[in-house]
PDB file of N, CA and C in Angstrom:
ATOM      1  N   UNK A   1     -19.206 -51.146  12.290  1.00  0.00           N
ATOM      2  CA  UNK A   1     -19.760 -50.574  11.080  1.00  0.00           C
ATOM      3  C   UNK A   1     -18.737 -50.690   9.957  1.00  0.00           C
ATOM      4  N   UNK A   2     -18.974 -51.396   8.930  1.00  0.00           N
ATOM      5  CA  UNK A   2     -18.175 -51.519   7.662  1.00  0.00           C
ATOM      6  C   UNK A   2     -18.330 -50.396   7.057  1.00  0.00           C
ATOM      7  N   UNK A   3     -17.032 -49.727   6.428  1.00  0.00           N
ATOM      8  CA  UNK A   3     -17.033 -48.561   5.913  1.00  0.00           C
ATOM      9  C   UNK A   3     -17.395 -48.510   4.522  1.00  0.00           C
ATOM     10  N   UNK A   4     -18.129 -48.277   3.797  1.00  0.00           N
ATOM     11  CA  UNK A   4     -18.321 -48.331   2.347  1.00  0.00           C
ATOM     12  C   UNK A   4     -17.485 -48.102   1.485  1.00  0.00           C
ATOM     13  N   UNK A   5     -17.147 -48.654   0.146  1.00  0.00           N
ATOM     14  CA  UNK A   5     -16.150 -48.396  -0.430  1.00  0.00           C
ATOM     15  C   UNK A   5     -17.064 -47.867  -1.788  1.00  0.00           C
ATOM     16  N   UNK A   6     -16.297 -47.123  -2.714  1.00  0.00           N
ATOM     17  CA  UNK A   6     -17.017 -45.860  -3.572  1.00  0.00           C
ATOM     18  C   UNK A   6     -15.698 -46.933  -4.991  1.00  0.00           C
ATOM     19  N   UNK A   7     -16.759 -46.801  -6.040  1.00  0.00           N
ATOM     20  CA  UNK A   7     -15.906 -47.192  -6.979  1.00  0.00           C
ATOM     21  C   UNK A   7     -15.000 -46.440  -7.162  1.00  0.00           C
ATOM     22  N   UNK A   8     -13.224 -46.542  -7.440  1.00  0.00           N
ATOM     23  CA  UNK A   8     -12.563 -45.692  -7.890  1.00  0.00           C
ATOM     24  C   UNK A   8     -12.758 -44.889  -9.401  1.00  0.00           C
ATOM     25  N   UNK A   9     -12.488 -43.482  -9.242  1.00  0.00           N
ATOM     26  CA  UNK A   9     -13.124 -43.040 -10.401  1.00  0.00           C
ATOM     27  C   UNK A   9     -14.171 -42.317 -10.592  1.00  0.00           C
ATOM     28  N   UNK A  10     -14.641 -42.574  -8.908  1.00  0.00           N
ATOM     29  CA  UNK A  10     -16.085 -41.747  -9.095  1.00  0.00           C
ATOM     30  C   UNK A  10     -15.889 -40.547  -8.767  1.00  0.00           C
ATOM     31  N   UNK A  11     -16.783 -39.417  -8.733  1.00  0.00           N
ATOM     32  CA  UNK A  11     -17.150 -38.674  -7.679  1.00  0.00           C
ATOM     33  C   UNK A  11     -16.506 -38.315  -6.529  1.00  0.00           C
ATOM     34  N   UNK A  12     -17.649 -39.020  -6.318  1.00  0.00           N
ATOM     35  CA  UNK A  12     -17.031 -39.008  -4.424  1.00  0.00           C
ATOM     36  C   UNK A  12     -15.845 -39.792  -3.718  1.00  0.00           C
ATOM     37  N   UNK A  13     -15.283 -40.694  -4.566  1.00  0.00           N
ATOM     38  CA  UNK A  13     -14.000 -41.294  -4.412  1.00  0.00           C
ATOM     39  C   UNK A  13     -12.670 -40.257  -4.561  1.00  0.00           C
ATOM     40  N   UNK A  14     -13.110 -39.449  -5.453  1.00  0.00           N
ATOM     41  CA  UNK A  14     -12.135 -38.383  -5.521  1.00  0.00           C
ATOM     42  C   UNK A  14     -11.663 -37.489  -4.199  1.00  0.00           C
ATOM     43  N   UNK A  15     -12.725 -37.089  -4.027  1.00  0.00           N
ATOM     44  CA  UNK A  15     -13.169 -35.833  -2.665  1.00  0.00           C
ATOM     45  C   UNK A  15     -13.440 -36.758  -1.332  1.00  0.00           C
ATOM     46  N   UNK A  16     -13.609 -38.212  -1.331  1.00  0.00           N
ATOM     47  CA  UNK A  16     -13.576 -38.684   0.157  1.00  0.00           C
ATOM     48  C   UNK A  16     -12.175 -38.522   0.535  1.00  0.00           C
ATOM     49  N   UNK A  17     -13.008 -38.493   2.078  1.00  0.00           N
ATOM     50  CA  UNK A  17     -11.816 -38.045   3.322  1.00  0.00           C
ATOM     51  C   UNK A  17     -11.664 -39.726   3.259  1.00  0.00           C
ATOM     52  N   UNK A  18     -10.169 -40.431   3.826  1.00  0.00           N
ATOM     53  CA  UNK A  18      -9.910 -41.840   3.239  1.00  0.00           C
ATOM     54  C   UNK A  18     -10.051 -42.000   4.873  1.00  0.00           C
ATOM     55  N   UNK A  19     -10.172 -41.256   6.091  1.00  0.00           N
ATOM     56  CA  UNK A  19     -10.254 -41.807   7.598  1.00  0.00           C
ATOM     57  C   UNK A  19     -11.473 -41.459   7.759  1.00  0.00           C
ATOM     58  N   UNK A  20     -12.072 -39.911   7.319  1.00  0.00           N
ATOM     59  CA  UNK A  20     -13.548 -40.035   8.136  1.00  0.00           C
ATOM     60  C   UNK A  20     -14.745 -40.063   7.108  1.00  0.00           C
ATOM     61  N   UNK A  21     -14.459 -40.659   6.267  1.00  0.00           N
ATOM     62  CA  UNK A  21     -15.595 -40.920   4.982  1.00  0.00           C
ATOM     63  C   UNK A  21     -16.255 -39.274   4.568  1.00  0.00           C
ATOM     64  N   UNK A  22     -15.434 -37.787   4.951  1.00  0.00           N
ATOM     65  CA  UNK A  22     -16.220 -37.120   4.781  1.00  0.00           C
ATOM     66  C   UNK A  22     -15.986 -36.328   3.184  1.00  0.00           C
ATOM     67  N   UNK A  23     -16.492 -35.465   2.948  1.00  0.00           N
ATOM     68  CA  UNK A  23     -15.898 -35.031   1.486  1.00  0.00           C
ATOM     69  C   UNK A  23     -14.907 -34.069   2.156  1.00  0.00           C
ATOM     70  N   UNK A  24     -13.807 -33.924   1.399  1.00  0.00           N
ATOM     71  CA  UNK A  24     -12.428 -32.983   1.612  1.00  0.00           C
ATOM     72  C   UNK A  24     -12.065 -31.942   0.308  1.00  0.00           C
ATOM     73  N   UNK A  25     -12.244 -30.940   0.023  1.00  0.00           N
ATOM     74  CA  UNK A  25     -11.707 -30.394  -1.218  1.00  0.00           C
ATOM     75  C   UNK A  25     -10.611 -29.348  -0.663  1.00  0.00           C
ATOM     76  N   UNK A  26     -11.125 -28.737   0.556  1.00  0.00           N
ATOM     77  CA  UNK A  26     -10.103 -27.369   1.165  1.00  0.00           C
ATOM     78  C   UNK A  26     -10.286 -27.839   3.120  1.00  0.00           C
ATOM     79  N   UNK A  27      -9.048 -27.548   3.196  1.00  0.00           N
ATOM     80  CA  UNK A  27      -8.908 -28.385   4.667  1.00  0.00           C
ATOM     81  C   UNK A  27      -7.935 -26.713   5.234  1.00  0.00           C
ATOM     82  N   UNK A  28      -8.611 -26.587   6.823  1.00  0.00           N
ATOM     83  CA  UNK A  28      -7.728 -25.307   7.171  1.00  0.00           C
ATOM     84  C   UNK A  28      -7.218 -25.752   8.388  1.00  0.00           C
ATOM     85  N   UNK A  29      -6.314 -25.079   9.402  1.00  0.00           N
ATOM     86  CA  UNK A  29      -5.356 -24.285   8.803  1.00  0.00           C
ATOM     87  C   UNK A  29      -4.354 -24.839   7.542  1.00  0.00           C
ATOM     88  N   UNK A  30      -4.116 -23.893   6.707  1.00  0.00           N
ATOM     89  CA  UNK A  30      -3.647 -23.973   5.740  1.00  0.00           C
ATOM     90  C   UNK A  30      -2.220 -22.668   5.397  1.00  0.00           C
ATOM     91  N   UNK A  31      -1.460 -22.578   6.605  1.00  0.00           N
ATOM     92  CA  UNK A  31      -0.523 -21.661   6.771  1.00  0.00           C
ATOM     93  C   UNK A  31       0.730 -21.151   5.451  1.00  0.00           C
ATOM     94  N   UNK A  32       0.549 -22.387   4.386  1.00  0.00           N
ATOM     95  CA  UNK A  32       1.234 -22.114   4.143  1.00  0.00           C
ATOM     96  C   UNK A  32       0.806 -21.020   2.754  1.00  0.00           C
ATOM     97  N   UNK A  33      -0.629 -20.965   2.371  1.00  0.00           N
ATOM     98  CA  UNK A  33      -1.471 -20.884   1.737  1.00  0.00           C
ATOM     99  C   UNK A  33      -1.816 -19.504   1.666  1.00  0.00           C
ATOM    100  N   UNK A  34      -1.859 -19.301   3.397  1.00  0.00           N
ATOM    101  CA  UNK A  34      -1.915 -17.736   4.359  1.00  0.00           C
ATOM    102  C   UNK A  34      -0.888 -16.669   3.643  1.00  0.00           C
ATOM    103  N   UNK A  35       0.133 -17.373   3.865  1.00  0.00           N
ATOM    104  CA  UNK A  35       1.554 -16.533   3.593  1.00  0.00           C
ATOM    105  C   UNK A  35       1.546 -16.341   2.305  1.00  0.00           C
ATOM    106  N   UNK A  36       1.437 -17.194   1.408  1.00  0.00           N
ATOM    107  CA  UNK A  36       1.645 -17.081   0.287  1.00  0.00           C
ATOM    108  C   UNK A  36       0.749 -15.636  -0.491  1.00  0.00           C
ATOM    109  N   UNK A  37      -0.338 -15.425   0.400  1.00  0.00           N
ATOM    110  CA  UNK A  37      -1.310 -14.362  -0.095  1.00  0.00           C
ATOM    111  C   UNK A  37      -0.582 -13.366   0.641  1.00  0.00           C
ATOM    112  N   UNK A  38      -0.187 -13.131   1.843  1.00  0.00           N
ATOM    113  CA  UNK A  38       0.549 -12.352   2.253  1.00  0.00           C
ATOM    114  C   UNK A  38       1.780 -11.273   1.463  1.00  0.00           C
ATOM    115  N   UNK A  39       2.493 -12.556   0.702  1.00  0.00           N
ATOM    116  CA  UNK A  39       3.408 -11.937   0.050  1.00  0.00           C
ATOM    117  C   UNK A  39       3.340 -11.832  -1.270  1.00  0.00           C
ATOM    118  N   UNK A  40       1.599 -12.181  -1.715  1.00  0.00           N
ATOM    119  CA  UNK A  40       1.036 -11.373  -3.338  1.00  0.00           C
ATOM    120  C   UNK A  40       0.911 -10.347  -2.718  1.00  0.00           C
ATOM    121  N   UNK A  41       0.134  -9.996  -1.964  1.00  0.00           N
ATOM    122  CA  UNK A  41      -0.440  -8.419  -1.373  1.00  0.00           C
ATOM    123  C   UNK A  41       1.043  -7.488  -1.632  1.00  0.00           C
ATOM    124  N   UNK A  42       1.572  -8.381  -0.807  1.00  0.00           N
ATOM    125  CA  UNK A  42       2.989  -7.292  -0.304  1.00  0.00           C
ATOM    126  C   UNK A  42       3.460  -7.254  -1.627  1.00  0.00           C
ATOM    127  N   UNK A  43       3.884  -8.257  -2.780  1.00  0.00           N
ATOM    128  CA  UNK A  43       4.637  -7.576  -3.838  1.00  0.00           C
ATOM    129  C   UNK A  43       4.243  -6.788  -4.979  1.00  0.00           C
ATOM    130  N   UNK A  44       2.714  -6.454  -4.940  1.00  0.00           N
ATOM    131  CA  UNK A  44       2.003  -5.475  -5.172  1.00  0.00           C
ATOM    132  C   UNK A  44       2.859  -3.709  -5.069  1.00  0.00           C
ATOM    133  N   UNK A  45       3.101  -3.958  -3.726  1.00  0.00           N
ATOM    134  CA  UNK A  45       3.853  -2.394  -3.438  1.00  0.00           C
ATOM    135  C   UNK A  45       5.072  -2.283  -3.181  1.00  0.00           C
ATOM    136  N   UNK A  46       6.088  -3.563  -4.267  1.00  0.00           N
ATOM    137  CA  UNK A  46       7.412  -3.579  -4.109  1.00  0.00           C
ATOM    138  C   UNK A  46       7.794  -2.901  -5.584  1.00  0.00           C
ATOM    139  N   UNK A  47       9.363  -2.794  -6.056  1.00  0.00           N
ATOM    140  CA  UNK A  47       9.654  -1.947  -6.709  1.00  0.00           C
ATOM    141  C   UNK A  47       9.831  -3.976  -7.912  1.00  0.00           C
ATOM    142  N   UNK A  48       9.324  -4.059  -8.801  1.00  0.00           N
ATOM    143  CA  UNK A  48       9.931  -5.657  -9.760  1.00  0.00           C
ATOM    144  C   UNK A  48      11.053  -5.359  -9.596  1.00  0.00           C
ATOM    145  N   UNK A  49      11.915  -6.686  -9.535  1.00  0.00           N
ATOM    146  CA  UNK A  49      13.005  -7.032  -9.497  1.00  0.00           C
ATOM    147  C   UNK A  49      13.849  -6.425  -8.453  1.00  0.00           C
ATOM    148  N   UNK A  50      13.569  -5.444  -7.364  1.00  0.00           N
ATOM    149  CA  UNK A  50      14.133  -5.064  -6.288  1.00  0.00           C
ATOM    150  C   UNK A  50      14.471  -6.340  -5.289  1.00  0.00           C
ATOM    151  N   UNK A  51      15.574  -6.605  -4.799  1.00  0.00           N
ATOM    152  CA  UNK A  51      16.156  -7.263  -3.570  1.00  0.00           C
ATOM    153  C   UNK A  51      14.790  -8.063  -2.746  1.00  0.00           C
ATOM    154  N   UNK A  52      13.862  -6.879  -2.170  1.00  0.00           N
ATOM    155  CA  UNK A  52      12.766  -7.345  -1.526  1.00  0.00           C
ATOM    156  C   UNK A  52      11.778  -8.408  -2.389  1.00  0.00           C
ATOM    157  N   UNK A  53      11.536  -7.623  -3.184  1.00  0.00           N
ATOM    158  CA  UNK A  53      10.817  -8.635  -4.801  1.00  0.00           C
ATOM    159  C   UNK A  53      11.256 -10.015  -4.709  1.00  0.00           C
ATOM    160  N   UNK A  54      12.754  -9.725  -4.829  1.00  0.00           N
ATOM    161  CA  UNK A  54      12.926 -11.136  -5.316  1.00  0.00           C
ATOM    162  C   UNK A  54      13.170 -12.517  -4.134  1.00  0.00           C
ATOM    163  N   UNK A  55      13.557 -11.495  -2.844  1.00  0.00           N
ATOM    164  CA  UNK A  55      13.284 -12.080  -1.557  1.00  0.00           C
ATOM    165  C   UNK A  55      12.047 -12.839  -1.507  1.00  0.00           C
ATOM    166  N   UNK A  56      10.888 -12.192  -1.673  1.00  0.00           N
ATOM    167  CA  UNK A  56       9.416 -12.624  -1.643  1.00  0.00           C
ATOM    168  C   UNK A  56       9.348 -13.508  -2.620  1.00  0.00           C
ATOM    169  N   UNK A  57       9.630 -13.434  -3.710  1.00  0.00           N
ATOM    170  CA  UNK A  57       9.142 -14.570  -4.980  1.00  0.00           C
ATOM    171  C   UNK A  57       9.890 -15.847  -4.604  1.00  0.00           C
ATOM    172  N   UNK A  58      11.284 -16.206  -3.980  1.00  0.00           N
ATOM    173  CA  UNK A  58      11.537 -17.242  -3.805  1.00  0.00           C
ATOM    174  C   UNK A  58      10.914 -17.675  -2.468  1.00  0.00           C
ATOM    175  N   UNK A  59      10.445 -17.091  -1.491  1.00  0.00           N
ATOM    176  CA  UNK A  59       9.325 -17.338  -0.247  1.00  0.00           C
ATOM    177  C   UNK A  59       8.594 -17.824  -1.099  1.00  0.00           C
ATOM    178  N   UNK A  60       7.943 -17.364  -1.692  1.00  0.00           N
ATOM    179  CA  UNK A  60       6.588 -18.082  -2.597  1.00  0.00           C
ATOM    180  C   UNK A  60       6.593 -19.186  -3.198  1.00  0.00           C
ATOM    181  N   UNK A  61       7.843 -19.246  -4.198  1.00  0.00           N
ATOM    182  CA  UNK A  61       8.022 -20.660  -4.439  1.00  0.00           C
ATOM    183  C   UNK A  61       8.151 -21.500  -3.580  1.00  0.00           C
ATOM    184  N   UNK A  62       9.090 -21.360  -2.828  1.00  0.00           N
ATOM    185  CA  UNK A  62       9.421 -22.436  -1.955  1.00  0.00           C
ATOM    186  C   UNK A  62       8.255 -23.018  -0.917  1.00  0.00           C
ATOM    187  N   UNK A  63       7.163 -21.593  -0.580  1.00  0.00           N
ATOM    188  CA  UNK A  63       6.302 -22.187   0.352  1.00  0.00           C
ATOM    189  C   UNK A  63       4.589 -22.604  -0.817  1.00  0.00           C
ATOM    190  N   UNK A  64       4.586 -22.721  -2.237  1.00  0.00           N
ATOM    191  CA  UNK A  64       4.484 -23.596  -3.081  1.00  0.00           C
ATOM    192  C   UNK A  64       4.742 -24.612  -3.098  1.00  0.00           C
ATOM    193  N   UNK A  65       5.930 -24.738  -3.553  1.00  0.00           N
ATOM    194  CA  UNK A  65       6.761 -26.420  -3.053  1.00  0.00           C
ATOM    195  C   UNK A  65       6.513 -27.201  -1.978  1.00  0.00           C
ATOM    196  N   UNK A  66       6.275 -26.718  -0.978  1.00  0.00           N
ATOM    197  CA  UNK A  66       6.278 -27.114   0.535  1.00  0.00           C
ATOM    198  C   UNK A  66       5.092 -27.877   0.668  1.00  0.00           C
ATOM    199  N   UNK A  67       3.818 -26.704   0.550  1.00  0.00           N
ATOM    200  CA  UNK A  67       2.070 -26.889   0.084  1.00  0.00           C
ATOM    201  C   UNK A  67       1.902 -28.240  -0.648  1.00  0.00           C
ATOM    202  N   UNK A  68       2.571 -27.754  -1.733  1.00  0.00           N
ATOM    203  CA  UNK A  68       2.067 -29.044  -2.733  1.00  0.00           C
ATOM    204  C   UNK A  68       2.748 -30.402  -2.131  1.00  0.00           C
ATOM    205  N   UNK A  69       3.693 -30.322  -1.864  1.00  0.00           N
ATOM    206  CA  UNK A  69       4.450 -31.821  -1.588  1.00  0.00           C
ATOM    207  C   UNK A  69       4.039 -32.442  -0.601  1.00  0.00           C
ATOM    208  N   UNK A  70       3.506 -31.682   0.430  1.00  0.00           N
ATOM    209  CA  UNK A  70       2.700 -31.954   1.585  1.00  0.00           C
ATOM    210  C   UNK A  70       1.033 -32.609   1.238  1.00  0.00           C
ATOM    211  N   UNK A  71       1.010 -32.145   0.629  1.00  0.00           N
ATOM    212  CA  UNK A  71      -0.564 -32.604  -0.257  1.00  0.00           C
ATOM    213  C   UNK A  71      -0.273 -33.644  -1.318  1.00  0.00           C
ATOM    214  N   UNK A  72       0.739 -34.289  -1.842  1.00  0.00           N
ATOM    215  CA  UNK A  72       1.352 -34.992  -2.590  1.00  0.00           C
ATOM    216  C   UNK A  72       1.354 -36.575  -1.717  1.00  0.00           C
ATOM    217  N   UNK A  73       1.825 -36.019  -0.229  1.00  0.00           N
ATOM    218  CA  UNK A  73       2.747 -37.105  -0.142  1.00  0.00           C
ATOM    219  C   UNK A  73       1.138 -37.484   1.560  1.00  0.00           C
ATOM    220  N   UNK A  74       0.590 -36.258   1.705  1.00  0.00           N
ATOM    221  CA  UNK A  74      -0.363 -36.304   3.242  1.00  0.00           C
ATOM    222  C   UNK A  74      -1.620 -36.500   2.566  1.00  0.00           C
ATOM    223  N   UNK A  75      -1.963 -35.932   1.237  1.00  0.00           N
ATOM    224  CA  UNK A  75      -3.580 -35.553   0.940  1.00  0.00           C
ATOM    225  C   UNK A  75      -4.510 -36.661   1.188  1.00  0.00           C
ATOM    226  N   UNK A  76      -5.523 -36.248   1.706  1.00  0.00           N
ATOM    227  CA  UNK A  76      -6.536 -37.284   2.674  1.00  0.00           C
ATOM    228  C   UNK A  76      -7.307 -37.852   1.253  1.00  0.00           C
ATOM    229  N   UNK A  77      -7.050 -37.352  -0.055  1.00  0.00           N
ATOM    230  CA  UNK A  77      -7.613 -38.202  -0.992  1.00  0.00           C
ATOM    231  C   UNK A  77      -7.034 -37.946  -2.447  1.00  0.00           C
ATOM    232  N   UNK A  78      -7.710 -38.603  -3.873  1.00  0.00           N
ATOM    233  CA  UNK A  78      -6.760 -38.637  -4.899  1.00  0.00           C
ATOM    234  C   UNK A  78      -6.665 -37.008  -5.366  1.00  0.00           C
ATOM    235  N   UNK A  79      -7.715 -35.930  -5.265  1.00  0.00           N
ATOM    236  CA  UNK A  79      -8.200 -34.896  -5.597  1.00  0.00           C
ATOM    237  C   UNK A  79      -7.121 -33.788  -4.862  1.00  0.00           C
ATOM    238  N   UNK A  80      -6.712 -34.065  -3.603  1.00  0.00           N
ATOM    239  CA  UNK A  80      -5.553 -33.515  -3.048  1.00  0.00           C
ATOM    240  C   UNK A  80      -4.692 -33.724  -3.364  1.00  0.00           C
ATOM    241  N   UNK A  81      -4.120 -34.772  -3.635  1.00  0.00           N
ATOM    242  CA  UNK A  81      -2.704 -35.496  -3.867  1.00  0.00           C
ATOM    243  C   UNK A  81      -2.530 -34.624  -5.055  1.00  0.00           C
ATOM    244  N   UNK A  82      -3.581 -35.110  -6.247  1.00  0.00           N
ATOM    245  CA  UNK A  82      -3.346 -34.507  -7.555  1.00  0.00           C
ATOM    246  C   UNK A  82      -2.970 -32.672  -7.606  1.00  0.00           C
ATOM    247  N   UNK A  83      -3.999 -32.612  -6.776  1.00  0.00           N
ATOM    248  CA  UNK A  83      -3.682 -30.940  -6.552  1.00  0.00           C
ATOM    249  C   UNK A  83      -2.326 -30.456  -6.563  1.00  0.00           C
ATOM    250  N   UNK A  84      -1.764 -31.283  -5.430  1.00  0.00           N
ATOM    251  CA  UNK A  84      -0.553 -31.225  -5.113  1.00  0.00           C
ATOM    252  C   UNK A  84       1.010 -31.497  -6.010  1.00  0.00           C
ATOM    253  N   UNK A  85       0.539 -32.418  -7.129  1.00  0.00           N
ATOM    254  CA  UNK A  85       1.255 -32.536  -8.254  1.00  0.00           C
ATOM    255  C   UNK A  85       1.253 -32.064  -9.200  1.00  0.00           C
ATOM    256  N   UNK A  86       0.201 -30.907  -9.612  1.00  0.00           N
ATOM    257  CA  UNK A  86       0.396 -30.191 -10.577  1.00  0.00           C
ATOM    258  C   UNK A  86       0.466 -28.918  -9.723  1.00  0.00           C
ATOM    259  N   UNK A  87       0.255 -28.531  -8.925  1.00  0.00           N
ATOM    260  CA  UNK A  87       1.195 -27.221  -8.208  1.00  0.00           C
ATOM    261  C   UNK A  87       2.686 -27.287  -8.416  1.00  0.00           C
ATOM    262  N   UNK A  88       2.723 -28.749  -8.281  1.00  0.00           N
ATOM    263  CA  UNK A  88       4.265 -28.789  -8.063  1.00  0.00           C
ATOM    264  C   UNK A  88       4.946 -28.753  -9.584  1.00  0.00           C
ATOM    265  N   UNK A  89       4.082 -29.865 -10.633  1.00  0.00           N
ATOM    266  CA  UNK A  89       4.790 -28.928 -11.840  1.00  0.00           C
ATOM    267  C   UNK A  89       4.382 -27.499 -12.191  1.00  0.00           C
ATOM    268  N   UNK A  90       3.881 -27.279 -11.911  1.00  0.00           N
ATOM    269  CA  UNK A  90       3.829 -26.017 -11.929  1.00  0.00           C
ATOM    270  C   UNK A  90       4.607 -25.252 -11.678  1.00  0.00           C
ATOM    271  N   UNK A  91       5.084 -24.886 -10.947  1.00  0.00           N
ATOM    272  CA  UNK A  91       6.006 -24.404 -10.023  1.00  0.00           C
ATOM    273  C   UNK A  91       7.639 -24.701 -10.315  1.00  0.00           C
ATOM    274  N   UNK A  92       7.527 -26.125 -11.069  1.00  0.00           N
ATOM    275  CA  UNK A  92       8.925 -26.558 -11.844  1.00  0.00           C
ATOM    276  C   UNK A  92       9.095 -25.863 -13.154  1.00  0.00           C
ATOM    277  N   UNK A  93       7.550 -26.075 -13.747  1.00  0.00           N
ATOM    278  CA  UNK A  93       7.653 -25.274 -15.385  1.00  0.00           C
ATOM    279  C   UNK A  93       8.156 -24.019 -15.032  1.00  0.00           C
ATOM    280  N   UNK A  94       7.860 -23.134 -13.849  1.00  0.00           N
ATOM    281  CA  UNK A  94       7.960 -21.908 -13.984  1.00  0.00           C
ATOM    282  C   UNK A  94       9.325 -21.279 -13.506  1.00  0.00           C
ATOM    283  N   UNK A  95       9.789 -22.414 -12.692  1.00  0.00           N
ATOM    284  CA  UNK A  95      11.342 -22.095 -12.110  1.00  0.00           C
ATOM    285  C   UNK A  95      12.825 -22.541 -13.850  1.00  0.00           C
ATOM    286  N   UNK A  96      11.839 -23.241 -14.606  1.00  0.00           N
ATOM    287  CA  UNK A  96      12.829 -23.686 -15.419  1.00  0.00           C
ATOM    288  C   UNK A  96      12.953 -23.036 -17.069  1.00  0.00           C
ATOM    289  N   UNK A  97      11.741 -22.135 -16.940  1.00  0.00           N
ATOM    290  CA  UNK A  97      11.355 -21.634 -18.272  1.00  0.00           C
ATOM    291  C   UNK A  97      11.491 -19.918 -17.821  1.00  0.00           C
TER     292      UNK A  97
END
């Protein structure tokens, strides 16, 4: 079976899975994604700028960084990848400003 190819640009070229032709927008487990909500919840009931605070905010970045680059460099299509590169500036604007 020849696999169909989708003009680039389209649609569904964006969101195809590039091995099982399926659409991909959110793919689980997604652990790092988990945590990251973990430690919004938790810095909710921390004191700003306390030791713990700031413990957690660089967890966050870093498991940001991690997410995105992984989706940068793994994402099963252009819609991931991209995801993954503006998380990541993201995440640069905000470490540098």
């Amino acid at each position: 079976m020849e696999k169909r190819r989708h003009r680039p640009g389209s649609l569904r070229w964006w969101f195809e899975h590039r091995h099982t032709g399926e659409l991909t927008v959110a793919q689980v487990p997604n652990w790092p994604l988990v945590i990251i909500a973990v430690l919004w919840v938790l810095r909710r009931f921390l004191v700003a700028g306390s030791s713990p605070d700031q413990l957690a905010s660089v967890l966050t970045t870093g498991l940001w960084l991690l997410w995105a680059g992984d989706e940068l460099i793994r994402g099963v299509n252009p819609w991931r990848r991209l995801l993954g590169a503006v998380v990541i500036g993201w995440q640069l604007y905000a470490i540098f400003t």
